[in-house]
C-alpha atoms as a PDB file:
ATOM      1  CA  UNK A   1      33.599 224.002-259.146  1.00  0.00           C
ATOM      2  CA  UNK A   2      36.717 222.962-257.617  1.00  0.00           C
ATOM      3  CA  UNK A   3      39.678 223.260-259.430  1.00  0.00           C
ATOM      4  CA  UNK A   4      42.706 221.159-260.076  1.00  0.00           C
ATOM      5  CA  UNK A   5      44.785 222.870-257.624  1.00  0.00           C
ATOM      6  CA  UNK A   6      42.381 222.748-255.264  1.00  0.00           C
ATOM      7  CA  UNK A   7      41.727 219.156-254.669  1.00  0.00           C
ATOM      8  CA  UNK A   8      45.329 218.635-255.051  1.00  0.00           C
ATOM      9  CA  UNK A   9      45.844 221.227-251.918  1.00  0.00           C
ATOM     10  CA  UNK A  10      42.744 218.709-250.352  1.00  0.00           C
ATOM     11  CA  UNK A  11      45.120 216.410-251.027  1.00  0.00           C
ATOM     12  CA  UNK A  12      47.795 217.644-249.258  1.00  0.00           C
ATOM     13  CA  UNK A  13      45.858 218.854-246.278  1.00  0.00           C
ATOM     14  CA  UNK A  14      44.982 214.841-245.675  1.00  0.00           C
ATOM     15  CA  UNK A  15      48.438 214.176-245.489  1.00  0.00           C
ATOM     16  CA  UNK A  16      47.711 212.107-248.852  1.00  0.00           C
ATOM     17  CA  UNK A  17      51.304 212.651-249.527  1.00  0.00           C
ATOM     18  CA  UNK A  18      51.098 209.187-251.550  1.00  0.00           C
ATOM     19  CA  UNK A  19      48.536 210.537-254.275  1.00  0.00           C
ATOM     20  CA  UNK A  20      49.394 213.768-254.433  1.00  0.00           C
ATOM     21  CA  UNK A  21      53.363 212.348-254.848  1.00  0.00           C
ATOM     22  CA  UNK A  22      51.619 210.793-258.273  1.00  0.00           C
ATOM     23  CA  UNK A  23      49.397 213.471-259.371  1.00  0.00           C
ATOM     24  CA  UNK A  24      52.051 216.055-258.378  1.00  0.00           C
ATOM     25  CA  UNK A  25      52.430 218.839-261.235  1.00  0.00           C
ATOM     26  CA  UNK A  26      56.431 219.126-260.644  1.00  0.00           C
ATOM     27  CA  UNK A  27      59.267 217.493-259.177  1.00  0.00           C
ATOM     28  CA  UNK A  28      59.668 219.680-256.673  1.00  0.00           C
ATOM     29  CA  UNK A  29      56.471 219.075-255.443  1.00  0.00           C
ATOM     30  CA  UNK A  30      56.670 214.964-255.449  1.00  0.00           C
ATOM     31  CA  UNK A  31      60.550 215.358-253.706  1.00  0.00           C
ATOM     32  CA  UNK A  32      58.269 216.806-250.677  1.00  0.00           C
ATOM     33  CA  UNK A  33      55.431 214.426-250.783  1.00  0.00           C
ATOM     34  CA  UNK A  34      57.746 211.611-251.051  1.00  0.00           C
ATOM     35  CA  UNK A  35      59.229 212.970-247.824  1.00  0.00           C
ATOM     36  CA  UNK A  36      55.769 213.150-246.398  1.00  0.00           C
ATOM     37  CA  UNK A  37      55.051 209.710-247.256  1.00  0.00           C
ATOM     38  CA  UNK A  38      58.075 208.098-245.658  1.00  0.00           C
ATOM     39  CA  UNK A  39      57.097 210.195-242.118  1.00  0.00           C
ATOM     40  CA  UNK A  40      54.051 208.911-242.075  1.00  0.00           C
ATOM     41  CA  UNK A  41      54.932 205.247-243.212  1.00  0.00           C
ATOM     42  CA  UNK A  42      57.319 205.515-240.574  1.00  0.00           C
ATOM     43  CA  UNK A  43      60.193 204.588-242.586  1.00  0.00           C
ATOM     44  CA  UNK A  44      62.815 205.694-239.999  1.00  0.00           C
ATOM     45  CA  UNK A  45      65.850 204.246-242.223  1.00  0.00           C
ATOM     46  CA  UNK A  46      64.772 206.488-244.849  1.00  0.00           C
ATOM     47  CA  UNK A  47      64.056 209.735-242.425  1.00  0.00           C
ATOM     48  CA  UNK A  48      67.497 211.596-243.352  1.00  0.00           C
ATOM     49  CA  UNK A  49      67.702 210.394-247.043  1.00  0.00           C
ATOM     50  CA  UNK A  50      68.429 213.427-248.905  1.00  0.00           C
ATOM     51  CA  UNK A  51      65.957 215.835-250.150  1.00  0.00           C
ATOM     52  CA  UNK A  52      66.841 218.944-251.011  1.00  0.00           C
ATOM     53  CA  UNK A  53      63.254 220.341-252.028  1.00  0.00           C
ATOM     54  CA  UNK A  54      61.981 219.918-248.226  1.00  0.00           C
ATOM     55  CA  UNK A  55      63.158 222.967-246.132  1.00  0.00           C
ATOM     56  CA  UNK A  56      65.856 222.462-244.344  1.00  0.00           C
ATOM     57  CA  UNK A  57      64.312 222.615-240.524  1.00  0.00           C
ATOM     58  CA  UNK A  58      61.703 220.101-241.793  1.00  0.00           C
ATOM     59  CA  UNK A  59      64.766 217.737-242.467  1.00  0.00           C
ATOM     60  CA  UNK A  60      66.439 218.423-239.362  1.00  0.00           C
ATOM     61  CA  UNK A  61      63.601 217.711-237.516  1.00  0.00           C
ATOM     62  CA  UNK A  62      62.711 214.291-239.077  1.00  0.00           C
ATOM     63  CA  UNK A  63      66.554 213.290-238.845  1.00  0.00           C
ATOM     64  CA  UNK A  64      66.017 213.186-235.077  1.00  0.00           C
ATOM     65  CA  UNK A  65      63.679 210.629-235.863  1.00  0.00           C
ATOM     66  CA  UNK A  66      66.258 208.794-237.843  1.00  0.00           C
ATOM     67  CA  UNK A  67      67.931 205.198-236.946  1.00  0.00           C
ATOM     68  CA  UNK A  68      71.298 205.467-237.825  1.00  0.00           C
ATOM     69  CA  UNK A  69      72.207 202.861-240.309  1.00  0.00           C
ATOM     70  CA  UNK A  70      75.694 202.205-239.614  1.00  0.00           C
ATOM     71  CA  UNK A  71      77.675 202.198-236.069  1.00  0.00           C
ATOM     72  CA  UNK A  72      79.529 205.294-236.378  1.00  0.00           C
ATOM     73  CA  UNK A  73      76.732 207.103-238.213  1.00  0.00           C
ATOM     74  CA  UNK A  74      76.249 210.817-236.857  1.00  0.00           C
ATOM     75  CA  UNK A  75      74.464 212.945-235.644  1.00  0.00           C
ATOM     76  CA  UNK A  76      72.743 209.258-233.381  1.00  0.00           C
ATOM     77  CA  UNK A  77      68.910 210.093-234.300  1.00  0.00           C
ATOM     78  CA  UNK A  78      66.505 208.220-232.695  1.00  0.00           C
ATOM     79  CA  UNK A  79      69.241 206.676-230.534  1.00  0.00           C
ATOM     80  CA  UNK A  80      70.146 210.128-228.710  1.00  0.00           C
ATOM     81  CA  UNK A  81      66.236 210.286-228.034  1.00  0.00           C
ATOM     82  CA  UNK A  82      63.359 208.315-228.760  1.00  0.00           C
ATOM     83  CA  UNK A  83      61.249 211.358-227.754  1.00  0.00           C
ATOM     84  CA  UNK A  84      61.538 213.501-231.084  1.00  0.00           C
ATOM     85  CA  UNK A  85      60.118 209.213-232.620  1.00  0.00           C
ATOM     86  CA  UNK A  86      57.459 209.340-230.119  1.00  0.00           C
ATOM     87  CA  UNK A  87      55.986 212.599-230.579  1.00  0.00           C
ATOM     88  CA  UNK A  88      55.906 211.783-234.206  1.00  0.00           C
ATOM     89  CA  UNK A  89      54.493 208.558-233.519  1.00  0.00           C
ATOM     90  CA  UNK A  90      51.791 210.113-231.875  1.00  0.00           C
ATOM     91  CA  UNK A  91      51.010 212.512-234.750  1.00  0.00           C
ATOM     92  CA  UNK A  92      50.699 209.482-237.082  1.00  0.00           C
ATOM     93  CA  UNK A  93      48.474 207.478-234.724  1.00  0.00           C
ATOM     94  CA  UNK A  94      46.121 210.982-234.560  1.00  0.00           C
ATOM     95  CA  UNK A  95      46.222 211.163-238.559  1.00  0.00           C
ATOM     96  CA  UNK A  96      45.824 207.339-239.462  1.00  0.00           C
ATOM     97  CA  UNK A  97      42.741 207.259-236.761  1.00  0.00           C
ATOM     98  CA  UNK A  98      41.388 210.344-238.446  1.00  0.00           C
ATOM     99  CA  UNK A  99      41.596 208.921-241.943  1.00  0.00           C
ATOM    100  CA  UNK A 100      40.491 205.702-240.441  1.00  0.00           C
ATOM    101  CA  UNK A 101      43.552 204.069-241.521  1.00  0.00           C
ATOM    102  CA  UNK A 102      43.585 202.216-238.326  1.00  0.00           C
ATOM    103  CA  UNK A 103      45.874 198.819-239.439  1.00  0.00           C
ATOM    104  CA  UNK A 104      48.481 201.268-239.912  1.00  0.00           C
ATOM    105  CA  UNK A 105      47.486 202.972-236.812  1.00  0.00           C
ATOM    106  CA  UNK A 106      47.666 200.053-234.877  1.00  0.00           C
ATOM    107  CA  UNK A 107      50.530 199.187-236.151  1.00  0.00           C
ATOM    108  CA  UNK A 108      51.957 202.753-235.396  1.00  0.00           C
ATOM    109  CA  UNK A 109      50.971 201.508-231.524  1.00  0.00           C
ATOM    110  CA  UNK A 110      52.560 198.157-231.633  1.00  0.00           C
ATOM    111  CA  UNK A 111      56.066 200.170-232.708  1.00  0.00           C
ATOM    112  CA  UNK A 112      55.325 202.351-229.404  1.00  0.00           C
ATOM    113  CA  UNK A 113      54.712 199.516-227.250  1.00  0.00           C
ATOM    114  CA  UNK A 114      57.765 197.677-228.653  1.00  0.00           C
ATOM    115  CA  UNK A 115      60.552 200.685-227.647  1.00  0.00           C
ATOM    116  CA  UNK A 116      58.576 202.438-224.906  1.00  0.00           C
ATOM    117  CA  UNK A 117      61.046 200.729-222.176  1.00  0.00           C
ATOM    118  CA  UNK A 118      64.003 202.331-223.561  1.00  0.00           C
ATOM    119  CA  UNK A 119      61.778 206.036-223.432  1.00  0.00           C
ATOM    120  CA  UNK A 120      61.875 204.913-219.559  1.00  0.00           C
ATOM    121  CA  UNK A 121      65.526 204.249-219.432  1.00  0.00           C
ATOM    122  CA  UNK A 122      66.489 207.334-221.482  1.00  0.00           C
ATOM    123  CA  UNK A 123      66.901 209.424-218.413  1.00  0.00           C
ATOM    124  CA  UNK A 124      69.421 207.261-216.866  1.00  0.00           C
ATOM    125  CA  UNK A 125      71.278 206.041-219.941  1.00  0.00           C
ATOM    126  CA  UNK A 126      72.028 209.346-221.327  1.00  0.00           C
ATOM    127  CA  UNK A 127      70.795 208.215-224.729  1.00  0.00           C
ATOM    128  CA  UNK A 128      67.755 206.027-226.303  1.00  0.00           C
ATOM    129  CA  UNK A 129      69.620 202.566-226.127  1.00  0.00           C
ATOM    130  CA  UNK A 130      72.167 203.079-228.477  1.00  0.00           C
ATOM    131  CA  UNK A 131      74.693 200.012-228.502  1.00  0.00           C
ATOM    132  CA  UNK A 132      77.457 202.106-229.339  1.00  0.00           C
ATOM    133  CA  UNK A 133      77.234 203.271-225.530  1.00  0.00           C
ATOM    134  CA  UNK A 134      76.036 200.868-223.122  1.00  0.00           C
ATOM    135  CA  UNK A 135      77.324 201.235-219.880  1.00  0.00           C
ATOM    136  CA  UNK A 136      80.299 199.211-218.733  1.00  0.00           C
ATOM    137  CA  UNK A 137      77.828 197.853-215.836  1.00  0.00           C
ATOM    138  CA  UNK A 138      75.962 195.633-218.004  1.00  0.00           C
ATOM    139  CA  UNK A 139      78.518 193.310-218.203  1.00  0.00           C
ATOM    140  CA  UNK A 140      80.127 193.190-214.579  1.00  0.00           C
ATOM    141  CA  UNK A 141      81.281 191.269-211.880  1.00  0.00           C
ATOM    142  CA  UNK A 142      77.759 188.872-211.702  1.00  0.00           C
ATOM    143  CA  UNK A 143      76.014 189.526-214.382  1.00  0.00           C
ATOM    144  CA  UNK A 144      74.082 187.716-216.224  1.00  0.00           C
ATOM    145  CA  UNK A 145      72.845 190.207-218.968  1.00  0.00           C
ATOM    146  CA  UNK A 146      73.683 189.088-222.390  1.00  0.00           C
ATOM    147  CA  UNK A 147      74.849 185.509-221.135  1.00  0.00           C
ATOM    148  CA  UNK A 148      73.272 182.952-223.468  1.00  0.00           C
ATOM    149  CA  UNK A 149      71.586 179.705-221.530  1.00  0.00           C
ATOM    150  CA  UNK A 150      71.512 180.818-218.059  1.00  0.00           C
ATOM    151  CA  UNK A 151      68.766 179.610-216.360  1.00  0.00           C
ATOM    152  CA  UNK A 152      68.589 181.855-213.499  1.00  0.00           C
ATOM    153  CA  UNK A 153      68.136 184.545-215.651  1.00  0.00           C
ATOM    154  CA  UNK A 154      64.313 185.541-216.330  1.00  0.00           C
ATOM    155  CA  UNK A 155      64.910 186.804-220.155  1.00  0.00           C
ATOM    156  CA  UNK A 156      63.750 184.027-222.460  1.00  0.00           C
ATOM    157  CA  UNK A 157      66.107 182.624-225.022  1.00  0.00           C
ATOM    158  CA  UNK A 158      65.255 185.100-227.693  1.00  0.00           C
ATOM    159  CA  UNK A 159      66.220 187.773-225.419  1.00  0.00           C
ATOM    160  CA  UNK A 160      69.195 186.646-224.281  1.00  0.00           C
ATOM    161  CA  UNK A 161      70.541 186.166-228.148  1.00  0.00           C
ATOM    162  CA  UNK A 162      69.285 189.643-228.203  1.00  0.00           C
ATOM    163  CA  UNK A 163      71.304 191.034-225.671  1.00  0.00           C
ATOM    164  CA  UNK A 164      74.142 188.854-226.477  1.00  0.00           C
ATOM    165  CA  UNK A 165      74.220 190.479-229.707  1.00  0.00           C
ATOM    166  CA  UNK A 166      73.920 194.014-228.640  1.00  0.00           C
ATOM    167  CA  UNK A 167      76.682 194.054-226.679  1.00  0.00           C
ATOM    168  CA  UNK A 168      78.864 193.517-229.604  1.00  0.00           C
ATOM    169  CA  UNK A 169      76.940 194.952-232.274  1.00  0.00           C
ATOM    170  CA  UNK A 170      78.860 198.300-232.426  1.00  0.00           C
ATOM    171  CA  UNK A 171      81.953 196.068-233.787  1.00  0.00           C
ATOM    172  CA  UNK A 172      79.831 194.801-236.723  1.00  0.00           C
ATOM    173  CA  UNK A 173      79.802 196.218-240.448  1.00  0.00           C
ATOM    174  CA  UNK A 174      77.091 198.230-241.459  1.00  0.00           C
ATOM    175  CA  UNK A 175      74.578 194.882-242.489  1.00  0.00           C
ATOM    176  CA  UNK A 176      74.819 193.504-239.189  1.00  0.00           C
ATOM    177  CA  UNK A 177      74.858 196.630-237.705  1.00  0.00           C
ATOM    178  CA  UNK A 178      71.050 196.747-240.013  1.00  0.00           C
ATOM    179  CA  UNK A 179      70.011 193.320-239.072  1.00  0.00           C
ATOM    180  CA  UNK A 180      70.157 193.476-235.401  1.00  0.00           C
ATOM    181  CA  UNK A 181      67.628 196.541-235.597  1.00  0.00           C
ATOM    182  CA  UNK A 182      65.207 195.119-237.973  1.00  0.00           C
ATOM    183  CA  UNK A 183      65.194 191.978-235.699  1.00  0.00           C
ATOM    184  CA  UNK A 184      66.471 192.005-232.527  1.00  0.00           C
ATOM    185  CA  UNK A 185      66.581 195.461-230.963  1.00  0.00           C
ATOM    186  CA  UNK A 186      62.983 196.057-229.833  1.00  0.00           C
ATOM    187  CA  UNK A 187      63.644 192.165-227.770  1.00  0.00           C
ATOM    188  CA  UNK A 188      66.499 194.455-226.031  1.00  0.00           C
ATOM    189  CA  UNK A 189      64.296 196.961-225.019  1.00  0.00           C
ATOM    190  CA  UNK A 190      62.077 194.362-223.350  1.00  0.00           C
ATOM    191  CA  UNK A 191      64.968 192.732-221.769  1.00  0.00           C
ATOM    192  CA  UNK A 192      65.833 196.094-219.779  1.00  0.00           C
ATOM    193  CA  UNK A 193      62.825 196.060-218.563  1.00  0.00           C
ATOM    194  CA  UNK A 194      62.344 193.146-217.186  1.00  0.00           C
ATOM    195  CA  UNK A 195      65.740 193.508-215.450  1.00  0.00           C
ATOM    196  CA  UNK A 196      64.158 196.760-213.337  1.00  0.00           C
ATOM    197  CA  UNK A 197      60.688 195.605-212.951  1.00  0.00           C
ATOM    198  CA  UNK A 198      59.949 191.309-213.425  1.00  0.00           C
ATOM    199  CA  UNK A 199      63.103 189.808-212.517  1.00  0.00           C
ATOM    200  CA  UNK A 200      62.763 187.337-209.972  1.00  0.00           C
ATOM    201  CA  UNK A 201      66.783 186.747-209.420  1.00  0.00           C
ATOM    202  CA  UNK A 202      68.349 190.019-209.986  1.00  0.00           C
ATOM    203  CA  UNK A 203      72.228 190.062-210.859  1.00  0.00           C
ATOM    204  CA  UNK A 204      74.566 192.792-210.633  1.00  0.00           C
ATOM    205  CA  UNK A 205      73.338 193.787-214.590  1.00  0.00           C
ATOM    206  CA  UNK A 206      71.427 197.004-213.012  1.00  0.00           C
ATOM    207  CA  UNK A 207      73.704 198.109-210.897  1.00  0.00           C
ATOM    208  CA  UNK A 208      74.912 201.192-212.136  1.00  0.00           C
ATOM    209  CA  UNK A 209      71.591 202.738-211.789  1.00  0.00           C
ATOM    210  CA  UNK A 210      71.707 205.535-208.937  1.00  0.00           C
ATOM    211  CA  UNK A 211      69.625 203.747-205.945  1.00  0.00           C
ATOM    212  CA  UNK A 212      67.923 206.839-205.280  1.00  0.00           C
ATOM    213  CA  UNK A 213      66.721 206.214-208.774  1.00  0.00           C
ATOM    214  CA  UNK A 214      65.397 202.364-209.260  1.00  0.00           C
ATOM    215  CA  UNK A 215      61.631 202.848-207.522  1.00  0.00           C
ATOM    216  CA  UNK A 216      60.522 205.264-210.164  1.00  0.00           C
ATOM    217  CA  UNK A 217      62.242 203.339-213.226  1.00  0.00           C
ATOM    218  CA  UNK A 218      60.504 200.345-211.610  1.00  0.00           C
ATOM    219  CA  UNK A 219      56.979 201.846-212.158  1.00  0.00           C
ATOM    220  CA  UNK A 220      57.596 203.451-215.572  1.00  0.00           C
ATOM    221  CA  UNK A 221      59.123 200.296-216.395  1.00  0.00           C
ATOM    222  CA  UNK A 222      56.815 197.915-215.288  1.00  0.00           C
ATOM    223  CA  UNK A 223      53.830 200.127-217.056  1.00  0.00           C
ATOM    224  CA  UNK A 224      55.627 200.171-220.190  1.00  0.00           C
ATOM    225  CA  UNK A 225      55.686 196.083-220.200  1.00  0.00           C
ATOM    226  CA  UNK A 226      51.923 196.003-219.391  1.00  0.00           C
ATOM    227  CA  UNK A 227      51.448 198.374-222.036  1.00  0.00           C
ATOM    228  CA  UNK A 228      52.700 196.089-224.674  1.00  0.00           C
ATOM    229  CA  UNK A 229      50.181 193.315-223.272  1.00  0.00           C
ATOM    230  CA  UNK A 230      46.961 195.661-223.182  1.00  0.00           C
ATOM    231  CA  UNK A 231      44.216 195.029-225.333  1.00  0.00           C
ATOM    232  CA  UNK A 232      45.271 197.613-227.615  1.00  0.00           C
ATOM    233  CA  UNK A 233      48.583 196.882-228.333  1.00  0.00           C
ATOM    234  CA  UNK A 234      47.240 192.738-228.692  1.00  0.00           C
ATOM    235  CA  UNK A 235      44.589 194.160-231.815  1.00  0.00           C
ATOM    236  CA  UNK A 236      47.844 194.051-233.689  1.00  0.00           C
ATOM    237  CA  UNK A 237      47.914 190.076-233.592  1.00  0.00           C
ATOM    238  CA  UNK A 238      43.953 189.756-233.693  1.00  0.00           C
ATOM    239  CA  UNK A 239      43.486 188.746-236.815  1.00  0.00           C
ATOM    240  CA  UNK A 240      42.657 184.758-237.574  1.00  0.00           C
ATOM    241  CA  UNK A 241      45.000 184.219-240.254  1.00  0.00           C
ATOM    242  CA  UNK A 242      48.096 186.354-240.056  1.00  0.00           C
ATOM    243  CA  UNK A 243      48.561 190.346-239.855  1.00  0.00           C
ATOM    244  CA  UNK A 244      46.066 192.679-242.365  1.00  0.00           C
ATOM    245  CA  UNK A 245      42.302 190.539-241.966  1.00  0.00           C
ATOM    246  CA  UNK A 246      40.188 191.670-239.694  1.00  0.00           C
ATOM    247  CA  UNK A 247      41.268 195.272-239.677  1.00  0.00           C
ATOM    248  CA  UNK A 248      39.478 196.934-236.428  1.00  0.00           C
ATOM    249  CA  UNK A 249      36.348 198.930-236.529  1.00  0.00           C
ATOM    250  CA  UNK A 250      36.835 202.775-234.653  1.00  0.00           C
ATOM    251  CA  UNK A 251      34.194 201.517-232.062  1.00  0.00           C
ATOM    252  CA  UNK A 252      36.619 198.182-231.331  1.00  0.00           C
ATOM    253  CA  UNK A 253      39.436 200.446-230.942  1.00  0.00           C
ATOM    254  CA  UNK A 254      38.170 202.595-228.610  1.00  0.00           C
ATOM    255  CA  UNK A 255      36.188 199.834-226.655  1.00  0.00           C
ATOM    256  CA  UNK A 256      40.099 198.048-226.604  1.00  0.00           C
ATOM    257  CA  UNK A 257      41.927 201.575-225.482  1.00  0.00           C
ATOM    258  CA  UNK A 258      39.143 201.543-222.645  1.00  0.00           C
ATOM    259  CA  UNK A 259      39.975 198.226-221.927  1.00  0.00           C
ATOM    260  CA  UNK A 260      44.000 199.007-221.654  1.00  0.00           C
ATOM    261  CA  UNK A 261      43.111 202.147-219.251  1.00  0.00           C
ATOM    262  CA  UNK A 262      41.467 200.222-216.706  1.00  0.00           C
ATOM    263  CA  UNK A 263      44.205 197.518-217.095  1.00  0.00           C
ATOM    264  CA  UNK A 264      46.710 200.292-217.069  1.00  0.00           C
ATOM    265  CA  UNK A 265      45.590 202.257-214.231  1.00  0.00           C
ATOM    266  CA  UNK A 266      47.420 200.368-211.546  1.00  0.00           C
ATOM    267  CA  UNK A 267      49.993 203.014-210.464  1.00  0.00           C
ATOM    268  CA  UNK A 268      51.036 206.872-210.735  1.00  0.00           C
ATOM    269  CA  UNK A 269      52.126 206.028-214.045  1.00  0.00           C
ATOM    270  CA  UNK A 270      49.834 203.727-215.500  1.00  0.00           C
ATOM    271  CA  UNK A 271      46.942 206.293-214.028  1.00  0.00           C
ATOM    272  CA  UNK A 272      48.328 208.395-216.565  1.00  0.00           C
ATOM    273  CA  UNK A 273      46.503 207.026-219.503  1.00  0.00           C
ATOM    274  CA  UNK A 274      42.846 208.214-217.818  1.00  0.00           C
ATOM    275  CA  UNK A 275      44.176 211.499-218.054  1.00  0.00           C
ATOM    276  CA  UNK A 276      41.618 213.254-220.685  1.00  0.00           C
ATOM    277  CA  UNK A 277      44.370 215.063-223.046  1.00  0.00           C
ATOM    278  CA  UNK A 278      42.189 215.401-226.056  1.00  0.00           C
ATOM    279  CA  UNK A 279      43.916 213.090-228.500  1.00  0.00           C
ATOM    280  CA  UNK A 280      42.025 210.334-229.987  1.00  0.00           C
ATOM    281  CA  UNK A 281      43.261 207.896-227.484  1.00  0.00           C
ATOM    282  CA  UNK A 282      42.529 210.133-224.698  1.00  0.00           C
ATOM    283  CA  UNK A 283      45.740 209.755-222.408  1.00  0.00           C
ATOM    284  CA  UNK A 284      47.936 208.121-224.347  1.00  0.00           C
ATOM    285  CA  UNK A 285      50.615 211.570-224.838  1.00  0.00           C
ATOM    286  CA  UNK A 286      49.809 211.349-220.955  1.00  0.00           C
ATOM    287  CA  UNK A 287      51.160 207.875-220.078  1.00  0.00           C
ATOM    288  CA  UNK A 288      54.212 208.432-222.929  1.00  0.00           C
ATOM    289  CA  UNK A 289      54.958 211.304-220.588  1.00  0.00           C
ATOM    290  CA  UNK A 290      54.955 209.658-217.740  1.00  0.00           C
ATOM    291  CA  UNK A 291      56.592 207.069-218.746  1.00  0.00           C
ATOM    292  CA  UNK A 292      59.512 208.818-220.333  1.00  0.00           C
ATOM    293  CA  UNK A 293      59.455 211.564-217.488  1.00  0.00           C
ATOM    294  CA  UNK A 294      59.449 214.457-219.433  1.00  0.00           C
ATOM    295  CA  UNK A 295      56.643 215.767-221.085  1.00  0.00           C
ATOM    296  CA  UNK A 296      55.608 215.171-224.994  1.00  0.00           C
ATOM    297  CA  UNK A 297      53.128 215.701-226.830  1.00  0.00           C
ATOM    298  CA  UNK A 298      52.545 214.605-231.025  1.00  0.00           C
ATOM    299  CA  UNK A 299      54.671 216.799-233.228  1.00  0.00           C
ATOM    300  CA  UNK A 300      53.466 218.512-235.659  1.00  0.00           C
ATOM    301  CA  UNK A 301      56.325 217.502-238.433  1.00  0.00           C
ATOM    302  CA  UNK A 302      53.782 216.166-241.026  1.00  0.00           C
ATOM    303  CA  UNK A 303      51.300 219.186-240.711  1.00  0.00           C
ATOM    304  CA  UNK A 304      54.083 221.484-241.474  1.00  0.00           C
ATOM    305  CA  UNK A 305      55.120 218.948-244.344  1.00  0.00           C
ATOM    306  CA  UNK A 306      51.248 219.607-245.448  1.00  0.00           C
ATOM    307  CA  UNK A 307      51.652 223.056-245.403  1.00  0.00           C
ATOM    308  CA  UNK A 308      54.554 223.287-247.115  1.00  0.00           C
ATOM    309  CA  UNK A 309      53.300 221.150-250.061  1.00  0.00           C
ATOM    310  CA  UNK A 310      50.131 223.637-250.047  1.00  0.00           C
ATOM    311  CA  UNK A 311      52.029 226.241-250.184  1.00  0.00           C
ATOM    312  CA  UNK A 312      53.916 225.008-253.037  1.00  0.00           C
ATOM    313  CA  UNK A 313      51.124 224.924-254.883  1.00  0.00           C
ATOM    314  CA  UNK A 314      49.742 228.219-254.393  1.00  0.00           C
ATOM    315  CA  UNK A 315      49.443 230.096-257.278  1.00  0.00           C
END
């Protein structure tokens, strides 16, 4: 017969970090799983909040998943590189689909569709889109980025308030600082992308990108904007009445992932996603790869999290 310990180590090895937090049998123990649980909820304000049970590397590591929550808040986080977010990203996707937990794994997907043009950018920005350093050649001589009711720009209104607002964010107090993220950021990241790959009236807005430079940002930018319209990505706003009915069945997922690679596989990046990687979206680490040219693949923060706890309760 199984003991107590052991289905509490079951526990832990399902990244149940939620029950086990509950049923934990000391404080040390539910510190860690409470950790656990705000990884894999994705709760990036959270990330760095203190914790002094989890191991310090394990908090390093998920503070570089961080968003900073003020404008002067170091070290940057997730805005000195999306890649540590992505890779974790990726690891909750793999554990959500393997618990068949897949509303929160879709929803996982609509967060990487939402940011993925700034994982294209990061090579030529320096950071992951952090407002506290855009370049100076945003707002030159001709642009139009950020100007409110121009009509020969192609970003729709909520996009332009967007980047209207970003531009000055890094003057605001902390709450506005907060507010821009939770609502207006991820329209940013669409706006850049449309500025490289859909604009049909291009300003001066891009012009500090190295020529040499703007073919391939085209492509990985461009795929990252038909990414967010792929049938995978659009199972997040499938459901008749609002977000949470009609959670997706494993077969529609996959049949919907199939879908996107066809729909994806339109250029060297896009043909990415047929790449057969072994995660259960096969390709997906690919065409984040691609996309962010460098290569990543999920982390492995929450296993080690799940170890941790396991080995915590080891007699």
């Amino acid at each position: 017969m199984e003991t107590t310990r052991d289905l509490l180590t079951a526990l832990a090895r399902r990244h149940a970090f939620a029950d086990l937090g509950a049923l934990a049998p000391a404080q040390e123990i539910a510190d860690v799983c409470e950790f656990g649980h705000r990884l894999l909820s994705l709760d990036a304000e959270d990330f760095a909040a203190e914790a002094r049970s989890v191991p310090s590397d394990l908090r390093r590591r998920a503070r570089a998943c961080h968003m900073p929550q003020t404008p002067r808040e170091q070290p940057r986080g997730a805005l000195e590189s999306l890649r540590p977010a992505y890779e974790l990203l990726m690891e909750v996707i793999a554990i959500r689909w393997h618990r068949r937990e897949l509303s929160p794994m879709i929803a996982a997907v609509h967060i990487a569709s939402e940011y993925l043009p700034l994982l294209a950018f990061e090579p030529h920005l320096g950071h992951a889109g952090d407002p506290a350093r855009w370049p100076e050649g945003l707002s030159a001589p001709g642009s139009r980025f950020g100007v409110i009711g121009d009509r020969e720009c192609d970003h729709t209104k909520s996009e332009q308030s967007a980047t209207n607002r970003t531009l000055r964010v890094a003057g605001e107090p902390p709450e506005g600082w907060r507010a821009y993220f939770d609502r207006q950021h991820s329209q940013v990241a669409g706006a850049f992308a449309v500025c490289v790959a859909t604009c049909r009236n291009p300003c001066t807005a891009m012009d500090w990108i190295a020529p040499g430079s703007r073919d391939d940002l085209h492509v990985r930018a461009r795929t990252a904007l038909a990414f967010a319209d792929t049938p995978l990505v659009r199972l997040r706003h499938a459901a008749p009445v609002g977000h949470g009915f009609g959670v997706p069945s494993p077969e529609e997922v996959l049949d919907a992932w199939e879908r996107s690679r066809a729909v994806l596989d339109k250029n060297e990046v896009g043909a990415m996603a047929s790449a057969d990687d072994g995660f259960p979206l096969p390709g997906l680490p690919s065409l984040f790869s691609a996309v962010a040219a460098a290569p990543l693949k999920p982390s492995t923060l929450l296993h080690d999290v799940a170890a941790h706890v396991a080995g915590l309760l080891a007699p």
